[in-house]
Protein backbone atom coordinates (compact mmCIF):
# COMPACT_ATOMS: atom_id res chain seq x y z
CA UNK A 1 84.16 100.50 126.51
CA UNK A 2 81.08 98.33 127.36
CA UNK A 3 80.62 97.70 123.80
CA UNK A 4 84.54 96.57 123.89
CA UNK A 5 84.29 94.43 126.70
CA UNK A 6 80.59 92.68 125.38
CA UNK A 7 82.81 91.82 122.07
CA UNK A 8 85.55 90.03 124.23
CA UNK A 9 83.05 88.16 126.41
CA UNK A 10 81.33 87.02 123.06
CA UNK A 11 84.91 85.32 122.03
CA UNK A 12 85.73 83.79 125.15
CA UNK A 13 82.17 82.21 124.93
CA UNK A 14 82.64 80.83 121.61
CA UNK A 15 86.13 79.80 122.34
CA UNK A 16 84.49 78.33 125.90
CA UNK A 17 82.04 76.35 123.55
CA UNK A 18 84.57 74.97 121.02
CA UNK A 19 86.63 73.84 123.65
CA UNK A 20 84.05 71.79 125.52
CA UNK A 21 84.50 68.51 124.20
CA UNK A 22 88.16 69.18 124.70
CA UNK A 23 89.57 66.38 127.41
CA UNK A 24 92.98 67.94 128.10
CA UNK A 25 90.49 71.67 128.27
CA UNK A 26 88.24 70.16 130.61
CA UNK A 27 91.16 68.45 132.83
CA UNK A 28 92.73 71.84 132.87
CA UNK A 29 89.37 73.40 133.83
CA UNK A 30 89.01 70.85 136.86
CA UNK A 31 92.76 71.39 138.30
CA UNK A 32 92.93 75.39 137.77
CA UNK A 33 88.97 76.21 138.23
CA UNK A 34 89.74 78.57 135.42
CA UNK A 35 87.64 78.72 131.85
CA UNK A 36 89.53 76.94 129.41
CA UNK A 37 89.49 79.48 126.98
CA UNK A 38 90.80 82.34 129.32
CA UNK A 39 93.69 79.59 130.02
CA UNK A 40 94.39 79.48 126.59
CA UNK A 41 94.44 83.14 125.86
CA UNK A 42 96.51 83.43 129.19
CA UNK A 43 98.57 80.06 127.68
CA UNK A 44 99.31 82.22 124.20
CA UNK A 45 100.19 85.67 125.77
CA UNK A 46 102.83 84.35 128.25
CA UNK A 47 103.81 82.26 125.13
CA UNK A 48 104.11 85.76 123.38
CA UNK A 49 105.91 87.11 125.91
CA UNK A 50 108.54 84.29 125.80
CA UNK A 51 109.17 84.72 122.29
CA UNK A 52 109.44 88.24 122.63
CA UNK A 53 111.86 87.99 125.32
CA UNK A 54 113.81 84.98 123.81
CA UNK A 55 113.56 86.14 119.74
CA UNK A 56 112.56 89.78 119.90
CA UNK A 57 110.01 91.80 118.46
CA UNK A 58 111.34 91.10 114.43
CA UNK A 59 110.35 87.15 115.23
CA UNK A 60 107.19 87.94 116.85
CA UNK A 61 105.86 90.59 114.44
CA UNK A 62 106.83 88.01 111.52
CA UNK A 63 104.71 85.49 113.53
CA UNK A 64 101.78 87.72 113.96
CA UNK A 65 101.79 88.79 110.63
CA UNK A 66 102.50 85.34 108.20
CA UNK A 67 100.82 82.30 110.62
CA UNK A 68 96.84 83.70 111.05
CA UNK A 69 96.91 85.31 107.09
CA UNK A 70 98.51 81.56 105.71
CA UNK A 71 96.05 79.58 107.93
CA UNK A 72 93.15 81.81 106.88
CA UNK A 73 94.24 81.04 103.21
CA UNK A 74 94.85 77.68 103.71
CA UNK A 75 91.44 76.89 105.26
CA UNK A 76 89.95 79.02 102.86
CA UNK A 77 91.22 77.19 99.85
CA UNK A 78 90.49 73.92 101.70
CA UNK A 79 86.93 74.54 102.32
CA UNK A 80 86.37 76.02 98.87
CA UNK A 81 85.59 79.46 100.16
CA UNK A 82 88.50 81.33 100.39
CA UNK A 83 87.84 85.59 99.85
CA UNK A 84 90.82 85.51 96.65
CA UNK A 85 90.87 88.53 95.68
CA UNK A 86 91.37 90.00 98.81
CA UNK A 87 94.34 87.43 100.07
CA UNK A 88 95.71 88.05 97.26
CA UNK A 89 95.72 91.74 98.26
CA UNK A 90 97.09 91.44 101.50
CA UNK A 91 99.92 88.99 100.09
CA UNK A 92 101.22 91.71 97.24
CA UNK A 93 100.61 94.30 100.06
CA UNK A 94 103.12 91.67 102.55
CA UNK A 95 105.37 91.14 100.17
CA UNK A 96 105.66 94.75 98.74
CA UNK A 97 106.41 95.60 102.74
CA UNK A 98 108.86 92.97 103.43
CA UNK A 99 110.55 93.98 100.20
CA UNK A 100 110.98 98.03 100.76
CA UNK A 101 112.34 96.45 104.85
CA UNK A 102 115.20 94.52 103.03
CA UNK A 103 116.05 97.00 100.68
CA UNK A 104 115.76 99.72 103.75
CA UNK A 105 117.39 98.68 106.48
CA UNK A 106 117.56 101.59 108.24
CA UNK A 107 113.88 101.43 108.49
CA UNK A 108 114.42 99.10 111.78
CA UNK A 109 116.78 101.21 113.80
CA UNK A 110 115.24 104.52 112.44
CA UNK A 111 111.92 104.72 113.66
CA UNK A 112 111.22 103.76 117.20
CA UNK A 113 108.63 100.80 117.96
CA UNK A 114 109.29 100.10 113.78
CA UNK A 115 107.87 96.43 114.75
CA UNK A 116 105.06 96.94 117.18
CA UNK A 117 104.04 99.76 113.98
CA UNK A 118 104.39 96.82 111.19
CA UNK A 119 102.81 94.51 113.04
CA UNK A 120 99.55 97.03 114.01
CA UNK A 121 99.59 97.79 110.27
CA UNK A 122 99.83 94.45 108.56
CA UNK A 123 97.30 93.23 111.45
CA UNK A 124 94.72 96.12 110.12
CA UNK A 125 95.63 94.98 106.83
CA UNK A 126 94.45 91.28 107.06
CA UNK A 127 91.64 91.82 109.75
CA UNK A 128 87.92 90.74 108.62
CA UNK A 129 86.50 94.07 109.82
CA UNK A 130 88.73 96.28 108.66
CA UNK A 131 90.74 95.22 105.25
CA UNK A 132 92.71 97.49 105.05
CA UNK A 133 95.25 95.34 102.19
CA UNK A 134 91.83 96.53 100.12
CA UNK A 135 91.93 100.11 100.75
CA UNK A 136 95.96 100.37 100.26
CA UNK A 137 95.39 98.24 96.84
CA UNK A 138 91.85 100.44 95.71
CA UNK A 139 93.63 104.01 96.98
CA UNK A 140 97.52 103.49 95.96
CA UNK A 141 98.53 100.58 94.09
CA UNK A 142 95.46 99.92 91.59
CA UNK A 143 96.40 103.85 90.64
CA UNK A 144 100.11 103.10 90.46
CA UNK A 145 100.15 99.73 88.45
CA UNK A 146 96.55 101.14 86.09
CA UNK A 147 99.29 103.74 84.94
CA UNK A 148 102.31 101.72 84.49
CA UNK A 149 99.44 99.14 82.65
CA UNK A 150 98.40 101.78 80.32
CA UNK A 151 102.12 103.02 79.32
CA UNK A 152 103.37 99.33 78.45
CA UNK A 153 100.28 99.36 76.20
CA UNK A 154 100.80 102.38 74.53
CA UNK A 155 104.74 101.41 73.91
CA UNK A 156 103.88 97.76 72.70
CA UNK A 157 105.03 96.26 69.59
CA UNK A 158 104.13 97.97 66.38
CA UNK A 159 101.44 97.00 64.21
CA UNK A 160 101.93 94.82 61.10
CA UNK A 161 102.05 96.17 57.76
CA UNK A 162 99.09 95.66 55.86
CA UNK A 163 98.38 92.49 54.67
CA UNK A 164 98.88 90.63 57.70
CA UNK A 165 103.18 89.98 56.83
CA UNK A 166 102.11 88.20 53.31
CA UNK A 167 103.62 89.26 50.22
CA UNK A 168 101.61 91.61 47.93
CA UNK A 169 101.24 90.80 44.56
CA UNK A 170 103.56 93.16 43.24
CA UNK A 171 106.08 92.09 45.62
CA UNK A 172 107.98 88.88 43.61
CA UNK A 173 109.65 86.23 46.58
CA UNK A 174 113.42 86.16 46.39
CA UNK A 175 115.30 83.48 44.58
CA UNK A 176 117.37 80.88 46.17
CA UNK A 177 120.90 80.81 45.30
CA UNK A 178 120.33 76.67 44.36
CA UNK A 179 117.99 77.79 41.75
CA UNK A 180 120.05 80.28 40.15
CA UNK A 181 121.03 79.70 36.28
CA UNK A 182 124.73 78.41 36.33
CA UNK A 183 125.77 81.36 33.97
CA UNK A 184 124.84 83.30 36.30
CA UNK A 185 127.56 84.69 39.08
């Protein structure tokens, strides 16, 4: 737990520092007395709570899940140094989920908390620590698509006959019917 709580007080630091030079953080700072960066973490959970109150959980689990992967991409591809392979992981892992939900749609009245459950999953999935879109790619889907890859292969078009397609020379060309002898029918 100490470990836990040393982590969190290392964010709100760095958040604290980011935010300095911030004039609408530091105005907030003088009114409230309060850290600007525990406001906004206060600011975005009440926000949360709005949304889930207003929208419900499929709207805030969509949130959750699309907005901090796309931004990470985005800034990733903007400053040149974007992890691809594993975005790309956690995208074909998103989309895979989002299509088995629409083709299931008993999935969101069957199982209880179905959203709090996709959103801790896709979350796990796209979070620098743990990855988790690699291990569900390395563990299920390289397996599942490395098969499938090695059956199309195998069933692929036949091989040419010797010769490359070209005529042997034993083989004569056909004749056109414009070059045919006119006592010929």
């Amino acid at each position: 737990m100490a470990d836990f709580k040393a982590t969190a007080e290392q964010y709100v630091n760095e958040l604290n520092e980011k935010l300095k030079d911030n004039a609408y953080a530091k105005m907030a700072e003088e009114k409230t007395g309060v850290k600007p960066a525990l406001l906004l973490i206060g600011v975005g959970f009440v926000l949360i709570l709005l949304a889930l109150l207003i929208f419900g959980q499929a709207v805030v689990t969509e949130l959750v899940t699309f907005l901090p992967p796309a931004f990470l991409s985005i800034s990733g591809i903007a400053k040149k140094n974007v992890d691809a392979p594993f975005w790309l992981t956690y995208w074909l892992v998103f989309g895979l989920l989002q299509t088995l939900e629409s083709l299931t749609d008993y999935l969101e009245e069957g199982i209880p908390l179905y959203y709090w459950l996709k959103m801790l999953f896709l979350v796990w999935c796209f979070h620098s620590k743990t990855k988790g879109a690699t291990l569900i790619y390395d563990n299920l889907l390289s397996k599942l698509l490395g098969t499938a890859a090695g059956k199309s292969e195998d069933q692929g078009a036949p091989e040419p006959a010797s010769g490359g397609g070209q005529l042997d020379e034993k083989e004569e060309a056909p004749e056109d019917d414009d070059t045919q002898e006119a006592g010929e029918i």
